[in-house]
C-alpha atoms as a PDB file:
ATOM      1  CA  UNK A   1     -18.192 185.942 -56.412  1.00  0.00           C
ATOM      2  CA  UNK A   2     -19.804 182.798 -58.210  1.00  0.00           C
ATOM      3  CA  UNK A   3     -22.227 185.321 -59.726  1.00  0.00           C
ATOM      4  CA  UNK A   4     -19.650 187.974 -60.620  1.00  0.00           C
ATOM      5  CA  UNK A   5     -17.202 185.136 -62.443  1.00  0.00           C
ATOM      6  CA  UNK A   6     -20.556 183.678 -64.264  1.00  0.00           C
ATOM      7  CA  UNK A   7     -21.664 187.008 -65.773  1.00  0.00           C
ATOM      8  CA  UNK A   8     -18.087 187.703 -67.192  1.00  0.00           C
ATOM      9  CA  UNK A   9     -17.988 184.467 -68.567  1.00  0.00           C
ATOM     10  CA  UNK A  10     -21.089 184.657 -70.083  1.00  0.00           C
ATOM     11  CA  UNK A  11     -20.884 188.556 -71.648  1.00  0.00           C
ATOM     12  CA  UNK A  12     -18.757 187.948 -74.343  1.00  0.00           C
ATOM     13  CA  UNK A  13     -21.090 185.085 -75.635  1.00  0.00           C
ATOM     14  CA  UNK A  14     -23.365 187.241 -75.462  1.00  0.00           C
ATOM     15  CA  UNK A  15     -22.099 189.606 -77.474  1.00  0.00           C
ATOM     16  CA  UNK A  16     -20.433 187.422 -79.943  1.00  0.00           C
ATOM     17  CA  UNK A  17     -24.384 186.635 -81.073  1.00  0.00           C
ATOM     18  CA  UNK A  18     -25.603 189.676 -81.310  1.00  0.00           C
ATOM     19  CA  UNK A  19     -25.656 191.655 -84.767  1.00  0.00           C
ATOM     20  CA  UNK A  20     -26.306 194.689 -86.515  1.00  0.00           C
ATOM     21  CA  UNK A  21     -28.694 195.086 -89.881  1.00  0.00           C
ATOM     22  CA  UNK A  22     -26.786 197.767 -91.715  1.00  0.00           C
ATOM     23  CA  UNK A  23     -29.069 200.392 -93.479  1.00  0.00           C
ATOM     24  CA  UNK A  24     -28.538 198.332 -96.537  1.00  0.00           C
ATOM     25  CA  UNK A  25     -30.005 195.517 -94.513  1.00  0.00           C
ATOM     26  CA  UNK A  26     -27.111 193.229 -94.368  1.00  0.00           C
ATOM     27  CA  UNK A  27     -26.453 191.809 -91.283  1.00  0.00           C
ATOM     28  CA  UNK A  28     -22.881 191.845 -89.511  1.00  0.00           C
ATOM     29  CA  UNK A  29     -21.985 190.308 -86.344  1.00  0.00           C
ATOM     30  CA  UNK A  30     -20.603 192.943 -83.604  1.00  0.00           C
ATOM     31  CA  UNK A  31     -17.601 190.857 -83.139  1.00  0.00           C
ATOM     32  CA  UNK A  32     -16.607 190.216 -87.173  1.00  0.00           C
ATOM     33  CA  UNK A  33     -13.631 192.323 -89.030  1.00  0.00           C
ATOM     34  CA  UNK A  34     -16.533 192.832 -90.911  1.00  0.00           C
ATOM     35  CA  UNK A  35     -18.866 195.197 -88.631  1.00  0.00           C
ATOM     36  CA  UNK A  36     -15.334 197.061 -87.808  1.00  0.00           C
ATOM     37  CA  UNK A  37     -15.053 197.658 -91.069  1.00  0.00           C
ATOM     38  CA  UNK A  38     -18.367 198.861 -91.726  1.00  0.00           C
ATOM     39  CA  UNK A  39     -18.116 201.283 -88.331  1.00  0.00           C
ATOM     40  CA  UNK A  40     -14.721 202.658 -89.655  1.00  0.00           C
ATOM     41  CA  UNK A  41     -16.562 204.074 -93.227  1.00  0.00           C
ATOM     42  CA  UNK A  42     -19.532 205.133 -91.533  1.00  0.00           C
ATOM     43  CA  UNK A  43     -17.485 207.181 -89.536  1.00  0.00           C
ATOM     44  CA  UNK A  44     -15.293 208.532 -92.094  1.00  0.00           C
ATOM     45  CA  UNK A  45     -18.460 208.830 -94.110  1.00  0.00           C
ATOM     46  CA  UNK A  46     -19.731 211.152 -91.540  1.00  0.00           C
ATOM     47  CA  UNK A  47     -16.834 213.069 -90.644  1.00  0.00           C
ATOM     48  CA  UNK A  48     -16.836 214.312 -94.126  1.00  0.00           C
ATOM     49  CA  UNK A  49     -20.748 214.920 -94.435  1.00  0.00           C
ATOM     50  CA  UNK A  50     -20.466 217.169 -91.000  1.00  0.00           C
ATOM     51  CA  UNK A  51     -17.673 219.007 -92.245  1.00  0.00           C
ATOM     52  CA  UNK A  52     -19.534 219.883 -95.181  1.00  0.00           C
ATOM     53  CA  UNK A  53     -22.315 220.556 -93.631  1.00  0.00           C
ATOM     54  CA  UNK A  54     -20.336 223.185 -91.202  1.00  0.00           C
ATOM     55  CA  UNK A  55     -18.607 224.676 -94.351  1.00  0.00           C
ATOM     56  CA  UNK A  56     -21.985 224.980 -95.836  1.00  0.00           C
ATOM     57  CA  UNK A  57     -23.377 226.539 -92.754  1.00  0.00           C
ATOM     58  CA  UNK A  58     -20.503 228.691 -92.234  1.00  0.00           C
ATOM     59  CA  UNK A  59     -20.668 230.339 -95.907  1.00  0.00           C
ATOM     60  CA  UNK A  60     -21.638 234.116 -96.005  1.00  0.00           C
ATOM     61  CA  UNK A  61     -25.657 233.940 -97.007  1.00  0.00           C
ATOM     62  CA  UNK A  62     -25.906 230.366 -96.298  1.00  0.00           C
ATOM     63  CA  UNK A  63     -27.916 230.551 -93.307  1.00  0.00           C
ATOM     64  CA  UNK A  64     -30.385 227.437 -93.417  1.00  0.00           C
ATOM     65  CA  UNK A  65     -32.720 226.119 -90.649  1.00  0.00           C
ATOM     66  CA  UNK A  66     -32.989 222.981 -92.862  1.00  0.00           C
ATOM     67  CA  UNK A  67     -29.136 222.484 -93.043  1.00  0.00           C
ATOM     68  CA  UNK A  68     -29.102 223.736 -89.267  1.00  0.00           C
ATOM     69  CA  UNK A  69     -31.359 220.736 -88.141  1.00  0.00           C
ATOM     70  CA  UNK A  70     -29.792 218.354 -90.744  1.00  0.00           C
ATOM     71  CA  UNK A  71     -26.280 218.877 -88.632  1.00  0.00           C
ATOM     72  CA  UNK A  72     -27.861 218.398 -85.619  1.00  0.00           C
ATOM     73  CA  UNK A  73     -29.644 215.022 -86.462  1.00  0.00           C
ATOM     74  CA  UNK A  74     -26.295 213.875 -87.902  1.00  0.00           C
ATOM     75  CA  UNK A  75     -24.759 215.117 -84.552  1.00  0.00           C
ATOM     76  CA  UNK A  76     -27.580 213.302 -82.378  1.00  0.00           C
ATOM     77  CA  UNK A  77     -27.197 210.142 -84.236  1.00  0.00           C
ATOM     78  CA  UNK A  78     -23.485 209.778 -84.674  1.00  0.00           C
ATOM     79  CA  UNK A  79     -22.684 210.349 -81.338  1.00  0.00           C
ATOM     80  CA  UNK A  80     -22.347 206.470 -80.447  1.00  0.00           C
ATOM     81  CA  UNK A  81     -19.987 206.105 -83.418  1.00  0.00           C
ATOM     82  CA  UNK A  82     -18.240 208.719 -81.869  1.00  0.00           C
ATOM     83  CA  UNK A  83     -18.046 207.427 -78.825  1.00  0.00           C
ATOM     84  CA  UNK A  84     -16.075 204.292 -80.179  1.00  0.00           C
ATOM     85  CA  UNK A  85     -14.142 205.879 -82.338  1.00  0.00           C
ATOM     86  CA  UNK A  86     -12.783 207.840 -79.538  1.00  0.00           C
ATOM     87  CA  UNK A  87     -12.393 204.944 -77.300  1.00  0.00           C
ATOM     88  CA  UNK A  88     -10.844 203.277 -79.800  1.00  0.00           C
ATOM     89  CA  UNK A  89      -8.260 205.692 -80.259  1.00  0.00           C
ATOM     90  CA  UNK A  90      -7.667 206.168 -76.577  1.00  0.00           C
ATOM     91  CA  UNK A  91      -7.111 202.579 -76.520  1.00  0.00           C
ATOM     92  CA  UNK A  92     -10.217 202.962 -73.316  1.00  0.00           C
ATOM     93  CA  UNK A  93     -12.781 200.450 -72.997  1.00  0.00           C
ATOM     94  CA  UNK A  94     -16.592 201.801 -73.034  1.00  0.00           C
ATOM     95  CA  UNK A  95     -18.458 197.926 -71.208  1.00  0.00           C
ATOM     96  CA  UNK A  96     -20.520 195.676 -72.921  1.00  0.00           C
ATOM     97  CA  UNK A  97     -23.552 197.812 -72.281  1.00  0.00           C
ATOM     98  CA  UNK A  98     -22.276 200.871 -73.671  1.00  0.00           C
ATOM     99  CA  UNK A  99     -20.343 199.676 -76.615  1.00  0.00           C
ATOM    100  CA  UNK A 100     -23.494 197.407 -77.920  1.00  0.00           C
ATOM    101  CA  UNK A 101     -25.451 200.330 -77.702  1.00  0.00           C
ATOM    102  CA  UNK A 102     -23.007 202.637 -79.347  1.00  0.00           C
ATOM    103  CA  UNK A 103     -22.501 199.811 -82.047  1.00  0.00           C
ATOM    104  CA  UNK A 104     -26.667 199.756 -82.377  1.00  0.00           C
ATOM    105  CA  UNK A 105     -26.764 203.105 -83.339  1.00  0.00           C
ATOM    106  CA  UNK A 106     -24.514 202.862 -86.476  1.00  0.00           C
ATOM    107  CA  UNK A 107     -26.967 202.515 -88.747  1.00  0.00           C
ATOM    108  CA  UNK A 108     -29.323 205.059 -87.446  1.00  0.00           C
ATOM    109  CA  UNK A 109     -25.703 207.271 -88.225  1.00  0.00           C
ATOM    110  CA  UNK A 110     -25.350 205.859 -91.556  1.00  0.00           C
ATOM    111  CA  UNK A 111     -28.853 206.845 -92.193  1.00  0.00           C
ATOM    112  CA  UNK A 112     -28.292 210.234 -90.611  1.00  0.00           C
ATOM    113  CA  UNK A 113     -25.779 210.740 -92.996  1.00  0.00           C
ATOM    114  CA  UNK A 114     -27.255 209.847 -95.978  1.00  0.00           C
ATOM    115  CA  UNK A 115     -30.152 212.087 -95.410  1.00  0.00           C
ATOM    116  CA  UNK A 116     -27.603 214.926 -94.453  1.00  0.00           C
ATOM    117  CA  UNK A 117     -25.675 214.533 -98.180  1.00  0.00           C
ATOM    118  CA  UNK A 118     -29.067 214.559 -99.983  1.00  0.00           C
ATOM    119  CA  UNK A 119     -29.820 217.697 -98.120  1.00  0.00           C
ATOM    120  CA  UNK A 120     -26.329 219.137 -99.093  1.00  0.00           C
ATOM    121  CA  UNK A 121     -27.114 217.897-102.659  1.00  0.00           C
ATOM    122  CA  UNK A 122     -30.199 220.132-103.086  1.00  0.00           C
ATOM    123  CA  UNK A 123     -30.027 223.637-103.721  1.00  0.00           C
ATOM    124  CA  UNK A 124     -30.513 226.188-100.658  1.00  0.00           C
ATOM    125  CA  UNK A 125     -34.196 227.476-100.897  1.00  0.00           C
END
């Protein structure tokens, strides 16, 4: 019980010291208004990049492989930010284990998305 009542004490000091380096490299602690922020337009940014990319993919003649694989490394990497944007709006709690991984993978997601809108921004081969 001593044990049990130590590691809950000691998990949220835990995770009020760990941070995030954005893909722009600056660094935002997991706890700060700040990182929420950042999560909140990477996931809006990627919303809007995947439903591009489906529209794109969806267009008569428009079959890509390239656009194909960009969606589903968008897909693959988003999925934490996904996963606390849905808990978030479910109001459902994901652990400490689970949400700092899901918050570690934002800026592989950010990158994700980047790379997706550059692919969107060339023209179809």
């Amino acid at each position: 019980m001593r044990l049990l009542r130590s590691s809950a004490l000691l998990a949220p000091m835990l995770l009020a010291g760990c941070a995030v380096s954005t893909a722009g490299g600056e660094r935002l602690k997991l706890r700060s208004a700040q990182f929420r922020d950042y999560v909140e337009g990477v996931f809006r940014e990627q919303n809007r990049v995947a439903d591009a990319l489906a529209f794109e993919l969806e267009a008569p003649g428009a079959a890509s492989a390239e656009l194909a694989a960009a969606e589903d490394e968008l897909l693959g990497a988003c999925a934490g930010v996904n996963e606390l944007a849905t808990a978030r709006r479910d109001n459902r709690r994901l652990g400490i284990g689970r949400s700092v991984r899901a918050a570690r993978s934002v800026p592989d997601c950010e990158r994700a998305t980047r790379a997706a809108e550059t692919r969107l921004a060339r023209p179809p081969r």
